[in-house]
N, C-alpha and C. Protein backbone atom coordinates (compact mmCIF):
# COMPACT_ATOMS: atom_id res chain seq x y z
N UNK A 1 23.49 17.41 -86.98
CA UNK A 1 22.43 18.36 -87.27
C UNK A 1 22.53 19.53 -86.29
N UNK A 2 22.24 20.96 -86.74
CA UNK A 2 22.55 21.89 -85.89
C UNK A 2 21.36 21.90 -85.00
N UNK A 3 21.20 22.86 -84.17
CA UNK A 3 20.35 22.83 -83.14
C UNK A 3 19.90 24.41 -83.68
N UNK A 4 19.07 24.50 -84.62
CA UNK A 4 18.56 25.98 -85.19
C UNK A 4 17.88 26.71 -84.08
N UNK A 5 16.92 25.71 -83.01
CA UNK A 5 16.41 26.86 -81.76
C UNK A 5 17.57 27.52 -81.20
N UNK A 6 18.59 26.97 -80.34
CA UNK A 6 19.56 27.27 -79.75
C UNK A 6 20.14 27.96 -80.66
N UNK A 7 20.67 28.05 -81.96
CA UNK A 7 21.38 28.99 -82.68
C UNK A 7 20.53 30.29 -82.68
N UNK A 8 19.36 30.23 -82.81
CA UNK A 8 18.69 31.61 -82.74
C UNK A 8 18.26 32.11 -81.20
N UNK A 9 18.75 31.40 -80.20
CA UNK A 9 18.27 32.06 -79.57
C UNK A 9 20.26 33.03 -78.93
N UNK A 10 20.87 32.01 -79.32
CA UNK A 10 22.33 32.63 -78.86
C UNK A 10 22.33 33.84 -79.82
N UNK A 11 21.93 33.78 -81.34
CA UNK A 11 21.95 35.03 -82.03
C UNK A 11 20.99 36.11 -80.87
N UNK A 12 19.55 36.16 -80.78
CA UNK A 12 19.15 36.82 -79.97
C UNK A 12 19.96 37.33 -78.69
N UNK A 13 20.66 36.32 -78.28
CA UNK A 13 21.35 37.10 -76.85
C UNK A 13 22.64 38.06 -77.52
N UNK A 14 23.06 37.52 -78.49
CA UNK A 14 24.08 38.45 -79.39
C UNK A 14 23.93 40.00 -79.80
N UNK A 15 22.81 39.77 -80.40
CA UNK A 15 22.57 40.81 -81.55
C UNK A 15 20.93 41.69 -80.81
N UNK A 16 20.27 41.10 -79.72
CA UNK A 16 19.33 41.65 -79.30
C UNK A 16 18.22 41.33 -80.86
N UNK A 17 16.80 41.86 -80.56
CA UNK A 17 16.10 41.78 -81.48
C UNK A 17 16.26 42.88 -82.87
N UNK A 18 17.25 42.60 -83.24
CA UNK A 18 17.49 44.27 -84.62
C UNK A 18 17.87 43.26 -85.88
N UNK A 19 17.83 44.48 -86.44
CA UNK A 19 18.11 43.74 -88.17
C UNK A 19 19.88 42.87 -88.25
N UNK A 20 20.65 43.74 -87.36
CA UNK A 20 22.02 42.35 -87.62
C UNK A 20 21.72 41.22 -87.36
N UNK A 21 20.69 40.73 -86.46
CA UNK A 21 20.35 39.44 -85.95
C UNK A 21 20.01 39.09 -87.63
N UNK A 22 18.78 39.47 -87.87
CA UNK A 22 18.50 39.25 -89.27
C UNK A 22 19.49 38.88 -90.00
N UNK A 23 20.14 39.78 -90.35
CA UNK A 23 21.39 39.61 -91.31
C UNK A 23 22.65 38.83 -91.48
N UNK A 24 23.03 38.40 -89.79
CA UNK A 24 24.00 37.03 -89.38
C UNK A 24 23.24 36.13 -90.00
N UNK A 25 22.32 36.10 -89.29
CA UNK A 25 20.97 34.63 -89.71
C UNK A 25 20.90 34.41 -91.22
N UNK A 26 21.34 35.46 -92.19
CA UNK A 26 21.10 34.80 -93.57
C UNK A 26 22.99 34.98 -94.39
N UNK A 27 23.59 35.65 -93.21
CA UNK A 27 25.06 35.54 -93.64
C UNK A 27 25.21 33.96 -93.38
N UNK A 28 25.20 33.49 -92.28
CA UNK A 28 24.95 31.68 -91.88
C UNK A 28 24.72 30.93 -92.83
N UNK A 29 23.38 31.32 -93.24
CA UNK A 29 23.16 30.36 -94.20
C UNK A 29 23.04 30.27 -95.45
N UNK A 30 23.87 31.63 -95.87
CA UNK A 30 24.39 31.13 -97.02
C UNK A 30 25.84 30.94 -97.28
N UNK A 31 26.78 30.90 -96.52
CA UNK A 31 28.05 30.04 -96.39
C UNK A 31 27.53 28.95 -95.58
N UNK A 32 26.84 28.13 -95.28
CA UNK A 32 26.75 26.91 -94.87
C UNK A 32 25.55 26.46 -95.34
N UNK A 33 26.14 25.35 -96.32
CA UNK A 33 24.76 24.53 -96.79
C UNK A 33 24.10 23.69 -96.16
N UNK A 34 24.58 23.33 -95.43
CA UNK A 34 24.30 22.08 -93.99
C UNK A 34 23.27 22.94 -93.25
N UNK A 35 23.72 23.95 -93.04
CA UNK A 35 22.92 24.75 -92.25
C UNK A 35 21.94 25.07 -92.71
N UNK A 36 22.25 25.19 -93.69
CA UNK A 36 20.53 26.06 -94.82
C UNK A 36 19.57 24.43 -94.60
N UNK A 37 20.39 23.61 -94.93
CA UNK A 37 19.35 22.72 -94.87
C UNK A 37 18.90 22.13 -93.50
N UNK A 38 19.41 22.25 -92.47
CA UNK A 38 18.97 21.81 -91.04
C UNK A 38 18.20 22.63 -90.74
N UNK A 39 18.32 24.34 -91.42
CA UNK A 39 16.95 25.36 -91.01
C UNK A 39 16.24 24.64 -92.14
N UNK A 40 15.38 24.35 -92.80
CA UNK A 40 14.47 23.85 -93.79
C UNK A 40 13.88 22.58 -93.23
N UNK A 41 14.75 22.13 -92.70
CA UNK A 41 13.82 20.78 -91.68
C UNK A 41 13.66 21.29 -90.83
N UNK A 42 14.51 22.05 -89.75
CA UNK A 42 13.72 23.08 -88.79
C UNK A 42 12.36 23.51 -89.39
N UNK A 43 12.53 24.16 -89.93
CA UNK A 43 11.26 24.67 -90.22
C UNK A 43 9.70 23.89 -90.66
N UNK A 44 9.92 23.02 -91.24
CA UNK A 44 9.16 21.81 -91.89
C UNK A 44 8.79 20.98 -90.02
N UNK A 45 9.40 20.65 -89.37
CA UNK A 45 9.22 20.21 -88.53
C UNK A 45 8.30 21.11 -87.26
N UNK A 46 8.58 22.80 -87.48
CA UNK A 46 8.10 23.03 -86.72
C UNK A 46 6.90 24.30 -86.90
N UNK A 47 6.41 23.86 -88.46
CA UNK A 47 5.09 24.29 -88.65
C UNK A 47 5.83 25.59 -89.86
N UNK A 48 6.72 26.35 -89.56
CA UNK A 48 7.59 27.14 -89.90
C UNK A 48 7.32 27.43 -91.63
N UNK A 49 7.24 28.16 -92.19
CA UNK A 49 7.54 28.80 -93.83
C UNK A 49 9.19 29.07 -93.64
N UNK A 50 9.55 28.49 -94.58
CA UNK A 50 11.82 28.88 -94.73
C UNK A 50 11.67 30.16 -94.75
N UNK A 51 10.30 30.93 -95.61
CA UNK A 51 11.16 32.10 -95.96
C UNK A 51 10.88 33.38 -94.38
N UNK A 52 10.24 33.08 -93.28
CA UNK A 52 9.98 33.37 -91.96
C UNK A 52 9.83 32.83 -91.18
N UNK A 53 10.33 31.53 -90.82
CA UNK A 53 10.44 30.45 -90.03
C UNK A 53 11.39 31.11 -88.68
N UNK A 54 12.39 31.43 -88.83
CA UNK A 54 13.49 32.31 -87.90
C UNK A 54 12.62 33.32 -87.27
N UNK A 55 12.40 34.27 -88.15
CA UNK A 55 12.10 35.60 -87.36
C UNK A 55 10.71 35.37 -86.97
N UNK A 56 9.41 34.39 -87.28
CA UNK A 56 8.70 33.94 -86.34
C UNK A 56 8.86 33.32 -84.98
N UNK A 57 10.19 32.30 -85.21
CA UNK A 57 10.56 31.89 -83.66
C UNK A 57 11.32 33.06 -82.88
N UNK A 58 11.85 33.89 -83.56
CA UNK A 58 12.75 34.96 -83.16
C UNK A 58 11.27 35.81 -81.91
N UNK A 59 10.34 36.23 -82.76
CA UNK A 59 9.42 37.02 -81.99
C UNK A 59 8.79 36.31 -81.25
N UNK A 60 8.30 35.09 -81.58
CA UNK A 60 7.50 33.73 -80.19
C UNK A 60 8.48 34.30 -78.82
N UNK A 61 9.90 34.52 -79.15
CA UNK A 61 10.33 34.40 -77.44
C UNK A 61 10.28 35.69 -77.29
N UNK A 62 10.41 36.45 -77.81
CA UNK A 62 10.45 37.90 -77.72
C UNK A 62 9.03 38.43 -76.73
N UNK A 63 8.01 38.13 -77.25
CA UNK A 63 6.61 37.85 -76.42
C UNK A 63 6.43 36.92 -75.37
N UNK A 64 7.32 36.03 -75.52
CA UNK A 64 6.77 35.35 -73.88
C UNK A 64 7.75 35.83 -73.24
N UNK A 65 8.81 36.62 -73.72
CA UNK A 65 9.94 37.17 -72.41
C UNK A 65 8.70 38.16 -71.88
N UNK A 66 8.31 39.21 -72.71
CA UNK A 66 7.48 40.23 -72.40
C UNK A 66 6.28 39.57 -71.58
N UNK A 67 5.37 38.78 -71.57
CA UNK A 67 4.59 38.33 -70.88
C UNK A 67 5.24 37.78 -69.46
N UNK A 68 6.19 37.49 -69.74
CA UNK A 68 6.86 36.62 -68.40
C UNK A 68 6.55 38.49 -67.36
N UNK A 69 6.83 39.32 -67.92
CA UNK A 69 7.44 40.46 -67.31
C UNK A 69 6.33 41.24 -67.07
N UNK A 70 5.07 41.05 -67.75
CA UNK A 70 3.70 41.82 -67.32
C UNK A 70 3.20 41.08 -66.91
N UNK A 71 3.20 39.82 -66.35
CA UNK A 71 2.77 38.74 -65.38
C UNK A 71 3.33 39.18 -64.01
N UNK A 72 5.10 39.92 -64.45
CA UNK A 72 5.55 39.93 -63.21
C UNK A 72 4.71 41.24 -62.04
N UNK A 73 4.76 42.28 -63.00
CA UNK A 73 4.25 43.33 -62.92
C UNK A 73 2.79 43.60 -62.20
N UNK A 74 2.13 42.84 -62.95
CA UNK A 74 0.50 42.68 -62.53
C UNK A 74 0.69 42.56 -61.03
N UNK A 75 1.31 41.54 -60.49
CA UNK A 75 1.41 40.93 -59.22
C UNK A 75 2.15 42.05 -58.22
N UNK A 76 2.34 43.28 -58.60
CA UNK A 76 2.66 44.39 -58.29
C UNK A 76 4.36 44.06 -57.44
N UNK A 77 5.20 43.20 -58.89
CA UNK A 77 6.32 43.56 -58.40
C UNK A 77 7.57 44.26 -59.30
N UNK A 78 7.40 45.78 -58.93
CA UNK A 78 8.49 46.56 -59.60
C UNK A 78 9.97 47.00 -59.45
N UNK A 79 10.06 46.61 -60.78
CA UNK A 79 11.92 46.65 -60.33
C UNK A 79 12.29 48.01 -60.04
């Protein structure tokens, strides 16, 4: 079974948050049926809709990177 968090988050370090990320993510899974279906239990497992299950977890980290970083900030430390 693939590891769909870890695949999206290596896409994220890949592709940054833009539409190719998007677009690998559904090139993936539709040459791999295995895959289509390990995201569908991904998703089922983790509250997730198939048809925005990804780009919801995609933005969850996207916002706690950003919070990590106005947490840092507050505490008045600027890079």
């Amino acid at each position: 079974m693939t590891d769909i968090s870890e695949l999206l988050r290596t896409l994220l370090d890949q592709f940054s948050n833009t539409a190719e990320l998007d677009e690998e993510f559904h090139r993936l899974l539709q040459s791999d049926d295995d895959l289509a279906a390990d995201y569908k239990s991904w998703c089922r497992e983790h509250g997730y809709r198939s048809s925005t299950g990804y780009r919801d977890f995609i933005n969850e980290i996207v916002e706690s990177q950003d919070s990590i970083w106005d947490s840092y900030h507050e505490f008045g430390n600027d890079i």
